[in-house]
Protein backbone atom coordinates (compact mmCIF):
# COMPACT_ATOMS: atom_id res chain seq x y z
CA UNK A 1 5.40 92.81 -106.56
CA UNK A 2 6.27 91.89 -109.87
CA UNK A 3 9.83 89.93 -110.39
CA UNK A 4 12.54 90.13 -112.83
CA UNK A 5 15.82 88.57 -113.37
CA UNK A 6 18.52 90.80 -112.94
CA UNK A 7 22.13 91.17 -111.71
CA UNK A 8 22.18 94.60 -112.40
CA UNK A 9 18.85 96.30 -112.37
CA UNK A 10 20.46 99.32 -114.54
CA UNK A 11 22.35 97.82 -117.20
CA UNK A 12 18.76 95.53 -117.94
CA UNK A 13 16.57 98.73 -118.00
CA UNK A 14 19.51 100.41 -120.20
CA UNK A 15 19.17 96.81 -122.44
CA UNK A 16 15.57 97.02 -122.41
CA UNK A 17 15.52 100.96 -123.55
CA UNK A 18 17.86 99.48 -126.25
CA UNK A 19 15.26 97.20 -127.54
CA UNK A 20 12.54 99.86 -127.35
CA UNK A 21 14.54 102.05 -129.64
CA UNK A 22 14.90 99.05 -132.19
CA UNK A 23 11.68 98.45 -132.15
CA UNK A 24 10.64 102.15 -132.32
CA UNK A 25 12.20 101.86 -135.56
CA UNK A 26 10.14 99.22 -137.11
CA UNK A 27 6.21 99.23 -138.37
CA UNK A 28 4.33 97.26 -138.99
CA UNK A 29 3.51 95.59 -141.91
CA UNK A 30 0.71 93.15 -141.65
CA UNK A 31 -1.61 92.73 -144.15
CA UNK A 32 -5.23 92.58 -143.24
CA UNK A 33 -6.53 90.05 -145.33
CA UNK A 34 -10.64 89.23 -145.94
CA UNK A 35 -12.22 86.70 -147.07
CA UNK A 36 -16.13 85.87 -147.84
CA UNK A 37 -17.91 82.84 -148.27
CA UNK A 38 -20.14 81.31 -150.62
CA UNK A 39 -24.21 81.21 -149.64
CA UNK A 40 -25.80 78.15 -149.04
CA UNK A 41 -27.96 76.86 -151.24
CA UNK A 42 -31.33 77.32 -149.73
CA UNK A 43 -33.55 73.59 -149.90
CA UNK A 44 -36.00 73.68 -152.41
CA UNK A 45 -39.52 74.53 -151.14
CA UNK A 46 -41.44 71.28 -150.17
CA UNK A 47 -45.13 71.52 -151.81
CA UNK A 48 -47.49 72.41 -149.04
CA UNK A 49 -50.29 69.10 -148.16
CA UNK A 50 -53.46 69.71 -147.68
CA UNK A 51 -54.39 70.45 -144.10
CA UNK A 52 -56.16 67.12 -142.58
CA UNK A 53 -59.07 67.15 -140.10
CA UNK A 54 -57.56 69.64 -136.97
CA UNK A 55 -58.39 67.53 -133.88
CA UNK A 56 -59.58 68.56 -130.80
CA UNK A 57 -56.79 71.24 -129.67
CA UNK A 58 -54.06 69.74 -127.59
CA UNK A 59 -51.36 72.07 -125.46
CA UNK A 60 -48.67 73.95 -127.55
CA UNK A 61 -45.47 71.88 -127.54
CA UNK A 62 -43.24 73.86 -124.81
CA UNK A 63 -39.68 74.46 -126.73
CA UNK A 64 -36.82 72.53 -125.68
CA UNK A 65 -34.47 74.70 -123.97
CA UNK A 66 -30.52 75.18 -126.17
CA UNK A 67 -28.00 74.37 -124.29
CA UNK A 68 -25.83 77.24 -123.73
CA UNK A 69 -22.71 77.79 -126.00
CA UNK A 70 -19.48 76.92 -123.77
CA UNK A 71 -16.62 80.24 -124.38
CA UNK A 72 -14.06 79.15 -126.42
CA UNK A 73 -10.77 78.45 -124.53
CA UNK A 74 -8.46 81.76 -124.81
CA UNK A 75 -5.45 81.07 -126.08
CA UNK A 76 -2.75 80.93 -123.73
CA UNK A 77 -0.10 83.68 -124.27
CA UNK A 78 3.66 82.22 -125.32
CA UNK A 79 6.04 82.63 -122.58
CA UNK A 80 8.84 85.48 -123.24
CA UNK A 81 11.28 83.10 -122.81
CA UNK A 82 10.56 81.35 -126.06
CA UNK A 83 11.68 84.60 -127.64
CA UNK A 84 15.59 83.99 -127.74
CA UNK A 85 17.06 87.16 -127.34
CA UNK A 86 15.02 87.49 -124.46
CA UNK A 87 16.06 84.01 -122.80
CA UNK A 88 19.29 84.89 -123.44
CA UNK A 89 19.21 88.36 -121.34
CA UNK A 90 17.45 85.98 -118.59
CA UNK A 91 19.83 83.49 -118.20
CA UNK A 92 22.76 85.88 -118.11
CA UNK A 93 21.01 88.00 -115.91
CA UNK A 94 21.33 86.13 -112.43
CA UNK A 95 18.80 85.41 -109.51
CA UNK A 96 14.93 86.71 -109.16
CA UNK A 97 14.68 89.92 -107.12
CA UNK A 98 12.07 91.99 -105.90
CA UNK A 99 11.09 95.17 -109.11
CA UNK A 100 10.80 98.36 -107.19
CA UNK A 101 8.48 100.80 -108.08
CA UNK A 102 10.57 103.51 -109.45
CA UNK A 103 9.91 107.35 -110.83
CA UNK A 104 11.50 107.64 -114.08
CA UNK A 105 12.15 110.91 -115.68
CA UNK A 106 13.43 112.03 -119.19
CA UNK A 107 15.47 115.13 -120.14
CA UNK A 108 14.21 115.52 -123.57
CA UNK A 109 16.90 117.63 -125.72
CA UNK A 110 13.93 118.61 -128.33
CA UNK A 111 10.80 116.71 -128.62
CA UNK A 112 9.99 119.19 -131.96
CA UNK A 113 12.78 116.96 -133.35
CA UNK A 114 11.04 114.26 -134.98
CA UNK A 115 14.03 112.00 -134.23
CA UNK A 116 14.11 113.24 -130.78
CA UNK A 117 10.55 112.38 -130.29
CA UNK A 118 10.65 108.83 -131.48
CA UNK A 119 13.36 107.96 -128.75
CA UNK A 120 11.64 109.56 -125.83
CA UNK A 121 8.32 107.64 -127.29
CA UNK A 122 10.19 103.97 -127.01
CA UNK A 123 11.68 105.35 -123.54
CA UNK A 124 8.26 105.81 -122.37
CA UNK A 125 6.92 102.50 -123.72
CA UNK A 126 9.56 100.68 -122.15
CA UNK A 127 8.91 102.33 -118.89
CA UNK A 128 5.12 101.77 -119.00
CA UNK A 129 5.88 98.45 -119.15
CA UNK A 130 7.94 98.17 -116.30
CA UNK A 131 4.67 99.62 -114.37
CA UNK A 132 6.87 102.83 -113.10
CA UNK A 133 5.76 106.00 -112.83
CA UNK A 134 6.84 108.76 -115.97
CA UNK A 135 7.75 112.38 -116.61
CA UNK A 136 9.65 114.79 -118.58
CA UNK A 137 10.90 118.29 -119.40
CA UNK A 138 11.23 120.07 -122.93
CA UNK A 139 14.52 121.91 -123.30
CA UNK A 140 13.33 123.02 -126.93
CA UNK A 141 16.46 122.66 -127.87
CA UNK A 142 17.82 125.33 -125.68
CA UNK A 143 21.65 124.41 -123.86
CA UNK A 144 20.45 127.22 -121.54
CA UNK A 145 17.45 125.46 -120.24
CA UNK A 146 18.85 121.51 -120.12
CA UNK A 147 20.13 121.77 -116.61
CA UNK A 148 17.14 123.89 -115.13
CA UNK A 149 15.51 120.98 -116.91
CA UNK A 150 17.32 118.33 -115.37
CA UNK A 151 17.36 120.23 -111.84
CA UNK A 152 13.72 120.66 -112.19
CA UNK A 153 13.51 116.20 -112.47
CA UNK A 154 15.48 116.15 -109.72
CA UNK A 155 13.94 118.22 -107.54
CA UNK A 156 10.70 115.66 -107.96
CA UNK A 157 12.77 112.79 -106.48
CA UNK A 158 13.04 110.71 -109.41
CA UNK A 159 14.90 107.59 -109.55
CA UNK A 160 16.84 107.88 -112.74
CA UNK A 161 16.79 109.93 -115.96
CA UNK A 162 16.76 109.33 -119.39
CA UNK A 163 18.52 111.65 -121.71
CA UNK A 164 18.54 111.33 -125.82
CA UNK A 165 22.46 112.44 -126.44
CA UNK A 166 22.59 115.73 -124.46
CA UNK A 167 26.78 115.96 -123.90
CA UNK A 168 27.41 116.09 -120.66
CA UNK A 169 29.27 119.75 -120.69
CA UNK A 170 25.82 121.01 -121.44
CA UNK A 171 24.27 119.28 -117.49
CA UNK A 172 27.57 119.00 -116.03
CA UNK A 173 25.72 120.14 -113.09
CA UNK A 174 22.90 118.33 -112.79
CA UNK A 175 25.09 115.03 -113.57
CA UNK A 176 26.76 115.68 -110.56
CA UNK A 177 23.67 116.23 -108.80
CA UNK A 178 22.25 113.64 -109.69
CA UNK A 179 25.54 111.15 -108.91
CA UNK A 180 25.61 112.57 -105.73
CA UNK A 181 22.19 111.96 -104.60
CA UNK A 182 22.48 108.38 -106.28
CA UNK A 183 20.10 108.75 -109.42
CA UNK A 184 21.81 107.01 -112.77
CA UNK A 185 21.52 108.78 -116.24
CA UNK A 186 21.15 106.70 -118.89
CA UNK A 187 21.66 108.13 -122.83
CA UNK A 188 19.58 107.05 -125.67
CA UNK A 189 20.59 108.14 -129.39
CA UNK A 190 23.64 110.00 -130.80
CA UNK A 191 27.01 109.21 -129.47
CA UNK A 192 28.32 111.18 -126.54
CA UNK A 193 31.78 112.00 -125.45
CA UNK A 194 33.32 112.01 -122.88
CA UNK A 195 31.51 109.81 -120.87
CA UNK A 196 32.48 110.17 -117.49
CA UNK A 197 28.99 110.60 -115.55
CA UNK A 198 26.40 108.36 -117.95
CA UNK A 199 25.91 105.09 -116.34
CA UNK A 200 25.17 103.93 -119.74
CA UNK A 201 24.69 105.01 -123.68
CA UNK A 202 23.42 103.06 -126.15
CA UNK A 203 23.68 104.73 -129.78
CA UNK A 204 24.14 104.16 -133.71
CA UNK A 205 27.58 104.33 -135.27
CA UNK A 206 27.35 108.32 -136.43
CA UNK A 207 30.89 107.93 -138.53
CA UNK A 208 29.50 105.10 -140.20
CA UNK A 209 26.42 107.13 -140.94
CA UNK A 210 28.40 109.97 -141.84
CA UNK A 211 30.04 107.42 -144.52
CA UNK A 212 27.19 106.35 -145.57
CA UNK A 213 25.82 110.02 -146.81
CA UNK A 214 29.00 110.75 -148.30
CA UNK A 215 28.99 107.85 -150.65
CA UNK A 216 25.83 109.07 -151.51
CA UNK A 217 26.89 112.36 -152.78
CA UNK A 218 30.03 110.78 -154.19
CA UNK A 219 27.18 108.91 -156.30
CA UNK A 220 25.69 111.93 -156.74
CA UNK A 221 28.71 114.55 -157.86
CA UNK A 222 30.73 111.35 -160.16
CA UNK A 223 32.85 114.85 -161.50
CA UNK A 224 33.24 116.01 -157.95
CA UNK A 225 31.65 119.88 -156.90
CA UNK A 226 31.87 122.09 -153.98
CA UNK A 227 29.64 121.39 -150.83
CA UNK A 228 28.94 123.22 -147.65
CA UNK A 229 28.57 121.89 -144.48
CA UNK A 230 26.71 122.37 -141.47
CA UNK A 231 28.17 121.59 -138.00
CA UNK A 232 26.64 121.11 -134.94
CA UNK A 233 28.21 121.40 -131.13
CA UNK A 234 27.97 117.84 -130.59
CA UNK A 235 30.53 114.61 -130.25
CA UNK A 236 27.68 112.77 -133.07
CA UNK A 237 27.68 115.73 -135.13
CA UNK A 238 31.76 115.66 -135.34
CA UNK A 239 31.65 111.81 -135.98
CA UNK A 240 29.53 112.47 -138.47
CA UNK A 241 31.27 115.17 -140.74
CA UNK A 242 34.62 112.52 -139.40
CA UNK A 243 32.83 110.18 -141.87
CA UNK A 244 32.28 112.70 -144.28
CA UNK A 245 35.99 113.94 -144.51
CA UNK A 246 37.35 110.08 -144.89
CA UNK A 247 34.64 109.11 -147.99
CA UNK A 248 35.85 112.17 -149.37
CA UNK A 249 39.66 111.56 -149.30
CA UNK A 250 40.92 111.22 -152.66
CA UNK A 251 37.52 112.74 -154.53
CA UNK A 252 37.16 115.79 -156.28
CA UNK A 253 34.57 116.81 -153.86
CA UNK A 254 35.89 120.16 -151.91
CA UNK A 255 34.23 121.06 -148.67
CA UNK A 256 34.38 125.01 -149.15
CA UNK A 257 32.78 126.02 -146.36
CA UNK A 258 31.72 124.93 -142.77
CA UNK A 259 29.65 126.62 -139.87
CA UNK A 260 27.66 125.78 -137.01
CA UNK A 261 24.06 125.27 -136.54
CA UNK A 262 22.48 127.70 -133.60
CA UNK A 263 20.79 125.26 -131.30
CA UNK A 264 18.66 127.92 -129.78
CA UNK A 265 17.48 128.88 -133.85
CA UNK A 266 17.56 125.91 -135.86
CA UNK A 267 15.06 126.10 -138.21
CA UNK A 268 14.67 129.68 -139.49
CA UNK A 269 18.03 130.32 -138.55
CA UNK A 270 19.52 127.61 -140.85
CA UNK A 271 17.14 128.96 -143.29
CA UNK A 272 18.67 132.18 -143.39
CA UNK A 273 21.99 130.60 -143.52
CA UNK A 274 21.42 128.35 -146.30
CA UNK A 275 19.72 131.21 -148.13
CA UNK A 276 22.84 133.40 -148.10
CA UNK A 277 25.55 130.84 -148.16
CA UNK A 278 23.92 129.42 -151.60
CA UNK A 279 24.25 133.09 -152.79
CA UNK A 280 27.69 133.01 -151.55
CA UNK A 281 29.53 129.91 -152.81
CA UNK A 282 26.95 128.68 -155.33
CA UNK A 283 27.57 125.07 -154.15
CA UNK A 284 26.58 121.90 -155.69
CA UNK A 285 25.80 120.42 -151.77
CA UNK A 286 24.23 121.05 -149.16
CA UNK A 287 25.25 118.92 -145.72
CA UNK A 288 23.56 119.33 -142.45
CA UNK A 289 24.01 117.34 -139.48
CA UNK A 290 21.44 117.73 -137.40
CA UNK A 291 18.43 116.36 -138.82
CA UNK A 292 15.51 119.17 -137.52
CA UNK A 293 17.71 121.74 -138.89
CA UNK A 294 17.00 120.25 -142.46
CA UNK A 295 13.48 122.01 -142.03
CA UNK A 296 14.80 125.26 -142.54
CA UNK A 297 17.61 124.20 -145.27
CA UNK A 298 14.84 122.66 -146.98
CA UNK A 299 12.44 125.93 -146.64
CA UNK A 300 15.04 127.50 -148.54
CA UNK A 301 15.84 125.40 -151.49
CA UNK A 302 12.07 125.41 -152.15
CA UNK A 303 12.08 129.16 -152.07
CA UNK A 304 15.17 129.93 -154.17
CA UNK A 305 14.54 126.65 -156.59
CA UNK A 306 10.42 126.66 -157.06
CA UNK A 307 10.85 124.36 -159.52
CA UNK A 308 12.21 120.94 -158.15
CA UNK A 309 13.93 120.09 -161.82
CA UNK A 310 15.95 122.95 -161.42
CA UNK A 311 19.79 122.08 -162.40
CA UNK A 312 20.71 124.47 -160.31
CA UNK A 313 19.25 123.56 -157.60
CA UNK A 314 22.12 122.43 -154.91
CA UNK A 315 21.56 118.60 -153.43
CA UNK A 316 20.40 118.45 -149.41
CA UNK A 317 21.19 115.88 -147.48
CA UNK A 318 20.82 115.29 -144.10
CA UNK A 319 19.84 112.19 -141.60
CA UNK A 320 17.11 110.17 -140.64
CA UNK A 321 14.32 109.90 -142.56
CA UNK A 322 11.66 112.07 -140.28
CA UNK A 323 8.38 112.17 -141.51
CA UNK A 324 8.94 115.83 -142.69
CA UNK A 325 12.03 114.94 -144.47
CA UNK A 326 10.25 112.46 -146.24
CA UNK A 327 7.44 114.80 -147.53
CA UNK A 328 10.62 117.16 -148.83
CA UNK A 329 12.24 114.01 -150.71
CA UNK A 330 8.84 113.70 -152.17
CA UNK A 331 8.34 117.41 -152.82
CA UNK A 332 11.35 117.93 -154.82
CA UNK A 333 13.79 120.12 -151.54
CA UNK A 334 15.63 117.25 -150.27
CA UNK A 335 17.60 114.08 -151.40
């Protein structure tokens, strides 16, 4: 039975997922480093003597046996307490206690999202290396199918579930489920309110992030320009375009248009938005919130502006920086 520290077995795993995310985050960036050496110089041949008289023939000279080479000691691994975060959660955590074996299960909101898929990836490391059991059900992005989703974990007796921002009017059902039948739900990623049946949430400030952007296109637009925004039905989506409407208070920037993003159509349909809302208001911006949905924005800036020095092309911007998003930056459809 393996052993842990903890007070509160919940709030740990919910610190734990924290750290996964962080990590999830970060790559790697060792350098692997070679290096060769110089040849020996070979000794210089000794002239050969001439053979004497052979005597009579005496027994070959049995070879001495090598002594076996000994392993080399493996080195022994660091404790975790040396790493100070960690002995910090340990010694505020409280006595050993026995680690159950628990079944885990994640509600996954859309693992299409690239974003998405890197927090249910760090959920499932961090799981793994609790030892517990693992499984999880695809929404697609679909409102209609998170609570058959979450029913569906439920139904398999799992211990807890994992969630990556779903708002809680979207499973109201299953949260009360799953409060009734004593299973915690934990939330990983954008900011979710209310809160009134997650036994936890960690996420990133979204109205700082939404700041952030803004002062980007305020670099962006110095003699200020019309912008349209996308919206999405979501307390991180509304903290976002919060952020937005403060960095934008005394600008010349104008917000001319806002509408929300179909979470059942996100790519092509934002496509088709963007496509006729460009035609529309002609604006110099382009904000969306939710970070798949930049796909389909993107699709259409590259089809309406071919060329990516085009100075009419409108500026994207969205969050995260998703390996697709990246290849748009690159490409010329997204900023």
């Amino acid at each position: 039975m393996q052993k842990m520290k903890s007070g509160l077995l919940w709030r740990l795993l919910a610190v734990l997922m924290a750290f996964a995310l962080i990590a999830a985050a970060c790559g790697d960036d060792d350098d692997d480093t070679s290096t060769s050496q110089e040849p020996a110089e070979e000794p210089a041949e000794e002239p050969a003597e001439e053979p004497a008289e052979e005597p009579a023939d005496e027994p070959a000279e049995e070879p001495a046996d090598e002594p076996a080479e000994e392993p080399a000691d493996e080195p022994a691994e660091e404790p975790m307490d040396d790493d100070p975060i960690v002995a910090a959660a340990m010694s505020a955590a409280g006595d050993l206690v026995d680690l159950p074996n628990i079944s885990a299960g994640y509600l996954q909101w859309i693992y299409a999202d690239e974003a998405g898929k890197r927090i249910e990836d760090a959920a499932e490391d961090a799981i793994n290396f609790l030892g517990w059991s693992y499984t999880t059900c695809d929404a697609n992005g679909d409102p209609a199918q998170m609570p058959i989703c979450g029913n569906q974990l439920l139904d398999q007796d799992v211990d807890v579930i994992f969630t990556d921002g779903i708002p809680e009017a979207f499973i109201t059902d299953v949260l009360e489920r799953a409060e009734s039948e004593g299973v915690p739900v934990i939330s990983a990623g954008g900011e979710v309110e209310p809160r009134d049946n997650y036994i936890a949430s960690f996420a990133s400030d979204d109205t700082d992030m939404g700041v952030q952007l803004a002062e980007y296109l305020k670099s962006q637009l110095p003699d200020g320009g019309d912008i349209i925004v996308q919206s999405f039905p979501a307390a991180w989506s509304a903290k976002r375009q919060a952020g937005l409407a403060s960095a934008l208070e005394g600008s010349n920037i104008n917000i001319v248009d806002t509408w929300e993003g179909d979470p059942t159509n996100l790519v092509p349909g934002t496509e088709a938005d963007v496509t006729t809302k460009i035609a529309q208001f002609e604006p110099d911006a382009i904000w969306i919130d939710f970070s798949v949905a930049s796909i389909g924005a993107a699709n259409a800036i590259g089809a309406l502006f071919p060329d990516a020095g085009d100075p009419d092309r409108p500026l994207l911007v969205t969050f995260y920086a998703n390996p697709t998003s990246v290849e748009d930056i690159r490409n010329g459809r997204l900023d």
